[in-house]
PDB file of N, CA and C in Angstrom:
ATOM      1  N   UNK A   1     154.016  54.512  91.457  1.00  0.00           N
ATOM      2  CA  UNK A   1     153.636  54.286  90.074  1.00  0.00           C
ATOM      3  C   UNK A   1     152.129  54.055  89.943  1.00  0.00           C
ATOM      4  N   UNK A   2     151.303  53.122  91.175  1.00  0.00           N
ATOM      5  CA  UNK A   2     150.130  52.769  91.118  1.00  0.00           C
ATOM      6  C   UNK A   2     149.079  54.293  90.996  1.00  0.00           C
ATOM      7  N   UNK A   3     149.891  55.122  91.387  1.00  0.00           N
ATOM      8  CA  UNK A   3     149.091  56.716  92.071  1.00  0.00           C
ATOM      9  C   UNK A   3     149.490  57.666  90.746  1.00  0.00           C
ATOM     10  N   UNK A   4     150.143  56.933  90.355  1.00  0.00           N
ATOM     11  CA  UNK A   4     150.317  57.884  89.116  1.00  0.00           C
ATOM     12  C   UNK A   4     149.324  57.530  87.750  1.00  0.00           C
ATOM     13  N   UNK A   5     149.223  56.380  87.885  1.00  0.00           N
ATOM     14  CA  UNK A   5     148.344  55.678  86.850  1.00  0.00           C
ATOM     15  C   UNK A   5     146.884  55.830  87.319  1.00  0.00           C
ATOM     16  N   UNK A   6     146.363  56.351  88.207  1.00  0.00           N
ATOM     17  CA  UNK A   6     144.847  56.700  88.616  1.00  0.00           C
ATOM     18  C   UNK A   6     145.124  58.297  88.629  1.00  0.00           C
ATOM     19  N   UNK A   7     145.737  59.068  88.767  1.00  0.00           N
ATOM     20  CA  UNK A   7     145.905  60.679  88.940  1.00  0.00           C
ATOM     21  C   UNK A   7     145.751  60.789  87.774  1.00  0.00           C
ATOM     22  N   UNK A   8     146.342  60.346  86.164  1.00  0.00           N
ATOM     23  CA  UNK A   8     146.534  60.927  85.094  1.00  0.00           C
ATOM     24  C   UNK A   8     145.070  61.076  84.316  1.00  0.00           C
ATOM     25  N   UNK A   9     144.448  59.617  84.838  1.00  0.00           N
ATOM     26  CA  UNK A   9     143.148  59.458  83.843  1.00  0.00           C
ATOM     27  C   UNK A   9     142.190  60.440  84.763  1.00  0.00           C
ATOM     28  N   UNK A  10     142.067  60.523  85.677  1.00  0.00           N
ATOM     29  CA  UNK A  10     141.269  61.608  86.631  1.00  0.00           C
ATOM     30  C   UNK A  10     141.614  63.177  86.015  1.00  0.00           C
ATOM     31  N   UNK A  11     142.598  63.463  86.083  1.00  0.00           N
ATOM     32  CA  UNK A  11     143.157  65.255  85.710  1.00  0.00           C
ATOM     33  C   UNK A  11     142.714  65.351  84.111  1.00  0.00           C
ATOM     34  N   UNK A  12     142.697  64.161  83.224  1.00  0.00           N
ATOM     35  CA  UNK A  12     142.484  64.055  81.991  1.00  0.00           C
ATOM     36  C   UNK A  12     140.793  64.275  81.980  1.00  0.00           C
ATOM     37  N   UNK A  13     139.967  63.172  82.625  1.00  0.00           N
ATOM     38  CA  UNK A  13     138.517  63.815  82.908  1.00  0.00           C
ATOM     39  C   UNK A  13     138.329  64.892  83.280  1.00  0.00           C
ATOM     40  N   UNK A  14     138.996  65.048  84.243  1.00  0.00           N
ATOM     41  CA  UNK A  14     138.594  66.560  85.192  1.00  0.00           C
ATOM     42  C   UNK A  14     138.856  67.966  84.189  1.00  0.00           C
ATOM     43  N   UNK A  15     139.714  67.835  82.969  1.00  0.00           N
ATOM     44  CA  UNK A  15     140.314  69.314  82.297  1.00  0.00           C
ATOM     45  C   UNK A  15     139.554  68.657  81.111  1.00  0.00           C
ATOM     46  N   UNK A  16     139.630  67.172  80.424  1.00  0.00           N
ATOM     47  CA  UNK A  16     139.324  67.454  79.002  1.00  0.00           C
ATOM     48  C   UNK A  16     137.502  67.371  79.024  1.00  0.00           C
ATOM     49  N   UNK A  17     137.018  66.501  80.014  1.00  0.00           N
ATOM     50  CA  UNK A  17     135.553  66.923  79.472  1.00  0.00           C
ATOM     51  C   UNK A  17     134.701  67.722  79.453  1.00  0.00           C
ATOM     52  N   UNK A  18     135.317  68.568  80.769  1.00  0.00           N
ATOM     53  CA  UNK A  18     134.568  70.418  80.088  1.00  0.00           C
ATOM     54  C   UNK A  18     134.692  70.698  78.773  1.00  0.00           C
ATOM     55  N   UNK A  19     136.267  70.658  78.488  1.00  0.00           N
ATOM     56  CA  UNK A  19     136.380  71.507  77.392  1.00  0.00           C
ATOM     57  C   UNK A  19     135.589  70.817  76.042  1.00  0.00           C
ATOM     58  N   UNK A  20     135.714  69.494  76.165  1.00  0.00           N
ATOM     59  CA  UNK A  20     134.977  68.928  74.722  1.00  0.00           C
ATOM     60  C   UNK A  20     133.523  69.324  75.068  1.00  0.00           C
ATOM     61  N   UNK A  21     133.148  69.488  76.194  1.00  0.00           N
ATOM     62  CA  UNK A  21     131.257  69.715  76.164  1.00  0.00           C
ATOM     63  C   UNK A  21     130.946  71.362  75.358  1.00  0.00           C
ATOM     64  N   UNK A  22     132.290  72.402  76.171  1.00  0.00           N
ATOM     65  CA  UNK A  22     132.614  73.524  74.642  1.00  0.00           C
ATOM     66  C   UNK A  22     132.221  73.613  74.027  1.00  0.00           C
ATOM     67  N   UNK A  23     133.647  72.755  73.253  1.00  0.00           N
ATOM     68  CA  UNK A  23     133.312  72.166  71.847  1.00  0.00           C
ATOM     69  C   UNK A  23     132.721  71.925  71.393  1.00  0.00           C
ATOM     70  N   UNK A  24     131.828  70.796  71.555  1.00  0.00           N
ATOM     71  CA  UNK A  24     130.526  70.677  71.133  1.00  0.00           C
ATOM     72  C   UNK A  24     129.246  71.287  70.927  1.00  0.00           C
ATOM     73  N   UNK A  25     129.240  71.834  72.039  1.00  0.00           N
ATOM     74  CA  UNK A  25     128.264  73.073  72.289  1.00  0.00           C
ATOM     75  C   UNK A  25     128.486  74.441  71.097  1.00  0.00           C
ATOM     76  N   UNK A  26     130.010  74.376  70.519  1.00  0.00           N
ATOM     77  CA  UNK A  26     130.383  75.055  69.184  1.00  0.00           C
ATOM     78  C   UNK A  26     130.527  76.713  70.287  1.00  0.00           C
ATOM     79  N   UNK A  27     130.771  76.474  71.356  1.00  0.00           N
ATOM     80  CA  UNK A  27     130.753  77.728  72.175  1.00  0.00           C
ATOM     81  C   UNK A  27     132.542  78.384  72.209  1.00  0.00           C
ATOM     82  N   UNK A  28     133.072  79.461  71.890  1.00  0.00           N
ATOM     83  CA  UNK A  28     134.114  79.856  71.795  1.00  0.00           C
ATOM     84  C   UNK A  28     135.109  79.671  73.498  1.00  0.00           C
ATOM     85  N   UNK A  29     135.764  79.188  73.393  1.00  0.00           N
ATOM     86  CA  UNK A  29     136.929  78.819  75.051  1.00  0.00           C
ATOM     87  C   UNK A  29     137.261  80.080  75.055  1.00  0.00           C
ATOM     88  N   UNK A  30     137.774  81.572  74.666  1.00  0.00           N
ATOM     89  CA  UNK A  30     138.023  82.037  75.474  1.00  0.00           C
ATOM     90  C   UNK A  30     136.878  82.447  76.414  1.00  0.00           C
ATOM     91  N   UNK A  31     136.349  82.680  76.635  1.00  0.00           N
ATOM     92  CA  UNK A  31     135.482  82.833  77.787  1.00  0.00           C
ATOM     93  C   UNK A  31     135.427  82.248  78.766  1.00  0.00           C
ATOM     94  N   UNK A  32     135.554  80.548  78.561  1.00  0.00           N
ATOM     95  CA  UNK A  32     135.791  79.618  79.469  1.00  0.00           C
ATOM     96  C   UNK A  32     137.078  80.023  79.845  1.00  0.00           C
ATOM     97  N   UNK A  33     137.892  80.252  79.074  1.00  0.00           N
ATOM     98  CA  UNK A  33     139.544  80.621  79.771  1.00  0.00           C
ATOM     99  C   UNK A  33     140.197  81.440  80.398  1.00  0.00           C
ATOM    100  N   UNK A  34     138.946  82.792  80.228  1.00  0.00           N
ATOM    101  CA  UNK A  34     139.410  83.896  80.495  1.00  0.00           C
ATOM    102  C   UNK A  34     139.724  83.626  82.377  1.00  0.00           C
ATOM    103  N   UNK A  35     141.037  84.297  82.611  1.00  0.00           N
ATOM    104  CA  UNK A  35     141.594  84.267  83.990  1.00  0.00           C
ATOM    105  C   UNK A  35     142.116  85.826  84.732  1.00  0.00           C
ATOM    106  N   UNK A  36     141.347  86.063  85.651  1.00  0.00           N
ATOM    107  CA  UNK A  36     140.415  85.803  86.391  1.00  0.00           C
ATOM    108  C   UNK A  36     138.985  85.708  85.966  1.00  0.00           C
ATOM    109  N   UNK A  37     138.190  84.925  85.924  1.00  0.00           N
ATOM    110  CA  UNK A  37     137.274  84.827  85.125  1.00  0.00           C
ATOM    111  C   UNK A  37     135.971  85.807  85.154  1.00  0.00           C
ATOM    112  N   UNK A  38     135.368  86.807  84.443  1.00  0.00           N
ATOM    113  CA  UNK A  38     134.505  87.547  83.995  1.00  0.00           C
ATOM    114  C   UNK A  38     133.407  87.329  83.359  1.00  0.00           C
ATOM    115  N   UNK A  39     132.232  87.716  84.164  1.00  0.00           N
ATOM    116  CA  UNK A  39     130.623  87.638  83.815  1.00  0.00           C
ATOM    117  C   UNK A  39     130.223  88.754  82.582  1.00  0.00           C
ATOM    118  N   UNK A  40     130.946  89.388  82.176  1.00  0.00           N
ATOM    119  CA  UNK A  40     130.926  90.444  81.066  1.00  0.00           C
ATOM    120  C   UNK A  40     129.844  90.125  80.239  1.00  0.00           C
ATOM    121  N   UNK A  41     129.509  89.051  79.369  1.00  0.00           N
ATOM    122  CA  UNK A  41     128.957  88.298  78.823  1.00  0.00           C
ATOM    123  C   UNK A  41     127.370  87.849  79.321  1.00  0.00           C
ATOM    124  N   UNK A  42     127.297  87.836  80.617  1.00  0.00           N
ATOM    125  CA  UNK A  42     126.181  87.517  81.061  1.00  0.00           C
ATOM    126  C   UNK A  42     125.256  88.313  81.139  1.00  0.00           C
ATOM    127  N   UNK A  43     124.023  89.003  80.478  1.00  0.00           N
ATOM    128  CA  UNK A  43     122.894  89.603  80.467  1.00  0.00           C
ATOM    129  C   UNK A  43     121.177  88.726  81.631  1.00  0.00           C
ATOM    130  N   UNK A  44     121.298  89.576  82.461  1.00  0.00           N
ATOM    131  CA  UNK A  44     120.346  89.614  83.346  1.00  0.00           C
ATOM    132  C   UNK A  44     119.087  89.440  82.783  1.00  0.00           C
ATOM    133  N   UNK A  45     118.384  88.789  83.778  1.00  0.00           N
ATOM    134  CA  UNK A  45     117.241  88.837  83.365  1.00  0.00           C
ATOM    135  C   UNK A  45     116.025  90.038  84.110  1.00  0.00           C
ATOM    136  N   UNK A  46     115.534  90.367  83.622  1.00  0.00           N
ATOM    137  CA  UNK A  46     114.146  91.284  84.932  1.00  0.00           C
ATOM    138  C   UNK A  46     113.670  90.963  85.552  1.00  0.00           C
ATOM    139  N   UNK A  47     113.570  91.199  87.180  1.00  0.00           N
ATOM    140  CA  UNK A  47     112.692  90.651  87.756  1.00  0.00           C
ATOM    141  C   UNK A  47     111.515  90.882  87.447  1.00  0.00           C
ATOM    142  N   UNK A  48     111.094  90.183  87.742  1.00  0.00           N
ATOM    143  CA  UNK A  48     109.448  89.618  87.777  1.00  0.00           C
ATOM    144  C   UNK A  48     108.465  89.976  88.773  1.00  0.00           C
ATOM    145  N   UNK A  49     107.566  91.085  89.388  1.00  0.00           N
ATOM    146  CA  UNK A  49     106.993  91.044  90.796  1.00  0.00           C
ATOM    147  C   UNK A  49     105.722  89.618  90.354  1.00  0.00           C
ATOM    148  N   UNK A  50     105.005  89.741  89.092  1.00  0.00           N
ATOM    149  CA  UNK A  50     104.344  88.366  89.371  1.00  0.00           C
ATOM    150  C   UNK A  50     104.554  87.039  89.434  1.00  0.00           C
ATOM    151  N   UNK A  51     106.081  86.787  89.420  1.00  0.00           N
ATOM    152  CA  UNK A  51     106.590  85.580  89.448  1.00  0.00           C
ATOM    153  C   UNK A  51     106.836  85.269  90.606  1.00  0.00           C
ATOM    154  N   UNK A  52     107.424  86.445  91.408  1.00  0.00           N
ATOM    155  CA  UNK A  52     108.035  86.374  92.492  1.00  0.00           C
ATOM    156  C   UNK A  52     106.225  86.537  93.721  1.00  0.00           C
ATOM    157  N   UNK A  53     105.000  87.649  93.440  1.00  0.00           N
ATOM    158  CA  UNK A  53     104.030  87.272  94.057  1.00  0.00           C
ATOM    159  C   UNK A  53     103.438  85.586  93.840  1.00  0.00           C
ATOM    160  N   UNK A  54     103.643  85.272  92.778  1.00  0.00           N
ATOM    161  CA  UNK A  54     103.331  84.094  92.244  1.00  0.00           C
ATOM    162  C   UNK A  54     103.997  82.660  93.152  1.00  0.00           C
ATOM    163  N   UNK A  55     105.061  82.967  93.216  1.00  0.00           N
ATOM    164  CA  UNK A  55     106.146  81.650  94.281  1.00  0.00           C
ATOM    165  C   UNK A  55     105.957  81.830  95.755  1.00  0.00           C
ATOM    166  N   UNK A  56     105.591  83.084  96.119  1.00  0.00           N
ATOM    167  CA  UNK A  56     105.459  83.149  97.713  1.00  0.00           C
ATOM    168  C   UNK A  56     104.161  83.014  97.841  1.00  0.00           C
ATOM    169  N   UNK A  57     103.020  83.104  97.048  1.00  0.00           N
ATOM    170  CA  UNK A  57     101.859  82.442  97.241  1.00  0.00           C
ATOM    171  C   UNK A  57     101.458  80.960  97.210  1.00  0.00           C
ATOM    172  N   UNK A  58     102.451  80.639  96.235  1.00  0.00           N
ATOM    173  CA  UNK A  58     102.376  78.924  96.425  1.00  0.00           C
ATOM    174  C   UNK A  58     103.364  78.621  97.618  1.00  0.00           C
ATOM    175  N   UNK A  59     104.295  78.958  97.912  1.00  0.00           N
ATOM    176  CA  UNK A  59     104.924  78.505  99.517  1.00  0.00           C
ATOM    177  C   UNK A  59     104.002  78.515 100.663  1.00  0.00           C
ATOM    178  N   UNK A  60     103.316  80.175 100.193  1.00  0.00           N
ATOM    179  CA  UNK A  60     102.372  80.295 101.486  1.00  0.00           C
ATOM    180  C   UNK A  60     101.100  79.155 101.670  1.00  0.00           C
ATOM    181  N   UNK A  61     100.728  78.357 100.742  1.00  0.00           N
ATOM    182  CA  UNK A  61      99.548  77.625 100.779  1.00  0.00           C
ATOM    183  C   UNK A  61     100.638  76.061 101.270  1.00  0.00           C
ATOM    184  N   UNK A  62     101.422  76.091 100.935  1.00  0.00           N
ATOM    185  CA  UNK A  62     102.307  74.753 101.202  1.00  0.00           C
ATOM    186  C   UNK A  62     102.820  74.848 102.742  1.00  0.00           C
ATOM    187  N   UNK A  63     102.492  76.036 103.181  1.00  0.00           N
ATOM    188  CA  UNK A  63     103.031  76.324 104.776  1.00  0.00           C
ATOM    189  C   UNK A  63     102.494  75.606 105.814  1.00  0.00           C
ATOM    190  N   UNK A  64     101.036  75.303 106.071  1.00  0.00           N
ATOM    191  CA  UNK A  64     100.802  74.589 106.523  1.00  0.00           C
ATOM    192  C   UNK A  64     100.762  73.354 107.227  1.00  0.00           C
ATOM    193  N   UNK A  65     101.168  72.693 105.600  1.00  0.00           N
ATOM    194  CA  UNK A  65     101.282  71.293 105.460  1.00  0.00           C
ATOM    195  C   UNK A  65     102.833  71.092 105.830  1.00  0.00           C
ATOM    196  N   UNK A  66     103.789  71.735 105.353  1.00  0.00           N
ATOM    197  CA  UNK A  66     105.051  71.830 106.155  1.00  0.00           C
ATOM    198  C   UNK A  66     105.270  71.904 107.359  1.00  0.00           C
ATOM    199  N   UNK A  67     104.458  72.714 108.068  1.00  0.00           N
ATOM    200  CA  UNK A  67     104.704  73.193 109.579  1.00  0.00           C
ATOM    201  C   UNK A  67     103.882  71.927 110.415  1.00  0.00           C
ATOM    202  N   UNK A  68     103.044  71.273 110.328  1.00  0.00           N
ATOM    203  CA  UNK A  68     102.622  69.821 110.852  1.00  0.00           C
ATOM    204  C   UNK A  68     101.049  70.134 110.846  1.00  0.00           C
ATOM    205  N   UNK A  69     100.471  71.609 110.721  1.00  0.00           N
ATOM    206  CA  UNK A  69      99.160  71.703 111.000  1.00  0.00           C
ATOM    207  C   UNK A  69      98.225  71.038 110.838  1.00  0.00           C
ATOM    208  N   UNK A  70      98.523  69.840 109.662  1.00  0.00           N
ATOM    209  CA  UNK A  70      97.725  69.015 109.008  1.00  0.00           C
ATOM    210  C   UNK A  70      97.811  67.582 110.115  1.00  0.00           C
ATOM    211  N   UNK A  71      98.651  67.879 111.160  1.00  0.00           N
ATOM    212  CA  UNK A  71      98.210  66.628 111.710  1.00  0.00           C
ATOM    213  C   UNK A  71      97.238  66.692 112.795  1.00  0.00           C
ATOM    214  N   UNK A  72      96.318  67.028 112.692  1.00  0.00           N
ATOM    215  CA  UNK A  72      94.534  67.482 113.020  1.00  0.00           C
ATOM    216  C   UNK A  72      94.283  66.464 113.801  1.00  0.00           C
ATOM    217  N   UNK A  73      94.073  65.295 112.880  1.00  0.00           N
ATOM    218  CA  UNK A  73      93.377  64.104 113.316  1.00  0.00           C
ATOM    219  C   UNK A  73      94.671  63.571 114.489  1.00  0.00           C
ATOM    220  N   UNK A  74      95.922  63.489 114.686  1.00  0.00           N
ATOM    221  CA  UNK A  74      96.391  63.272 115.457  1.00  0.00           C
ATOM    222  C   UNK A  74      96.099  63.879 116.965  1.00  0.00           C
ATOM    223  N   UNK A  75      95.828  65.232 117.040  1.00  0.00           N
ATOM    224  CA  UNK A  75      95.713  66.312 118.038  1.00  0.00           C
ATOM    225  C   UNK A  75      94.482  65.640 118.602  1.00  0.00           C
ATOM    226  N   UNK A  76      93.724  65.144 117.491  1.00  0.00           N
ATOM    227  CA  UNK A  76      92.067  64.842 118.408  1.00  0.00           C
ATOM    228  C   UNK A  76      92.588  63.614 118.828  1.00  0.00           C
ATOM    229  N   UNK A  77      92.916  62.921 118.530  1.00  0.00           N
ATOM    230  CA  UNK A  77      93.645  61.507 119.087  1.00  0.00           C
ATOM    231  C   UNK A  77      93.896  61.533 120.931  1.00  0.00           C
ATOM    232  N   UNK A  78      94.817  62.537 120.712  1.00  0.00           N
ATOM    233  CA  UNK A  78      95.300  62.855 121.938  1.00  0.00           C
ATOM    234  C   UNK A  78      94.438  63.524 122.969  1.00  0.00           C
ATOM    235  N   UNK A  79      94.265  64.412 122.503  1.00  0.00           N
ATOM    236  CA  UNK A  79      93.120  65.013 123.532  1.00  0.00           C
ATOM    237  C   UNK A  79      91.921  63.769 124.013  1.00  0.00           C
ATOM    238  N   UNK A  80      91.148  62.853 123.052  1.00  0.00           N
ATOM    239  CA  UNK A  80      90.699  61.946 123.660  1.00  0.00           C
ATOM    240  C   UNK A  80      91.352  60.823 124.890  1.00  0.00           C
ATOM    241  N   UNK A  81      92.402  60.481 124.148  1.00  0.00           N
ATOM    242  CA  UNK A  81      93.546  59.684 125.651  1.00  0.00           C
ATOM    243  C   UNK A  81      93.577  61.045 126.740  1.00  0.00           C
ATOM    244  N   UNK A  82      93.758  62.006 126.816  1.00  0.00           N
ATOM    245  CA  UNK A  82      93.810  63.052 128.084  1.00  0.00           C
ATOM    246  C   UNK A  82      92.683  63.048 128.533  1.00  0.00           C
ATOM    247  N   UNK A  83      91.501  63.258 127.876  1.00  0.00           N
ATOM    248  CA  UNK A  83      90.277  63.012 128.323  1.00  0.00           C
ATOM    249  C   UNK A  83      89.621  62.160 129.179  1.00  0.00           C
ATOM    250  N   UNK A  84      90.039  60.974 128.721  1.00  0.00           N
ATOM    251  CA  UNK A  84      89.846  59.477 129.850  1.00  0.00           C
ATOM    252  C   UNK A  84      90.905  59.014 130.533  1.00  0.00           C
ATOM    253  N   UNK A  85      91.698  59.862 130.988  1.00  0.00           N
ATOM    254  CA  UNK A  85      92.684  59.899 132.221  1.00  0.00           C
ATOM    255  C   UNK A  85      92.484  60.497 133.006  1.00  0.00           C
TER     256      UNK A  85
END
């Protein structure tokens, strides 16, 4: 009985607050309902080559600093301790 009284209010969140966000949204359910469900509806967007040159140029400047290169001042660190050994 205890498992039944936590399952009901869960399946009740889990099915009704999609559908009221829908609703609200004033967006028509069949679409949401349609089974097996279909992208029919969905219009693409164009790629972009300057968006896309645009994002791999900012990765490429962030590469660096990702890969550890920036720890410079550490490297000289070390090489001085090797130095006076």
């Amino acid at each position: 009985m205890r498992v039944v009284v936590k399952v009901i209010p869960l399946v009740l969140l889990l099915v009704g607050l999609p559908l009221l966000g829908i609703i609200m949204a004033g967006q028509p359910l069949d679409h949401y309902l349609d089974f097996p469900p279909r992208t029919h509806y969905v219009h693409q967007a164009p790629f972009s080559w300057t968006v896309f040159r645009g994002g791999s140029g900012w990765l490429d400047s962030l590469f660096p600093f990702l890969s550890g290169a920036s720890r410079v001042a550490d490297y000289a660190a070390v090489s001085r301790v090797v130095r006076l050994s």
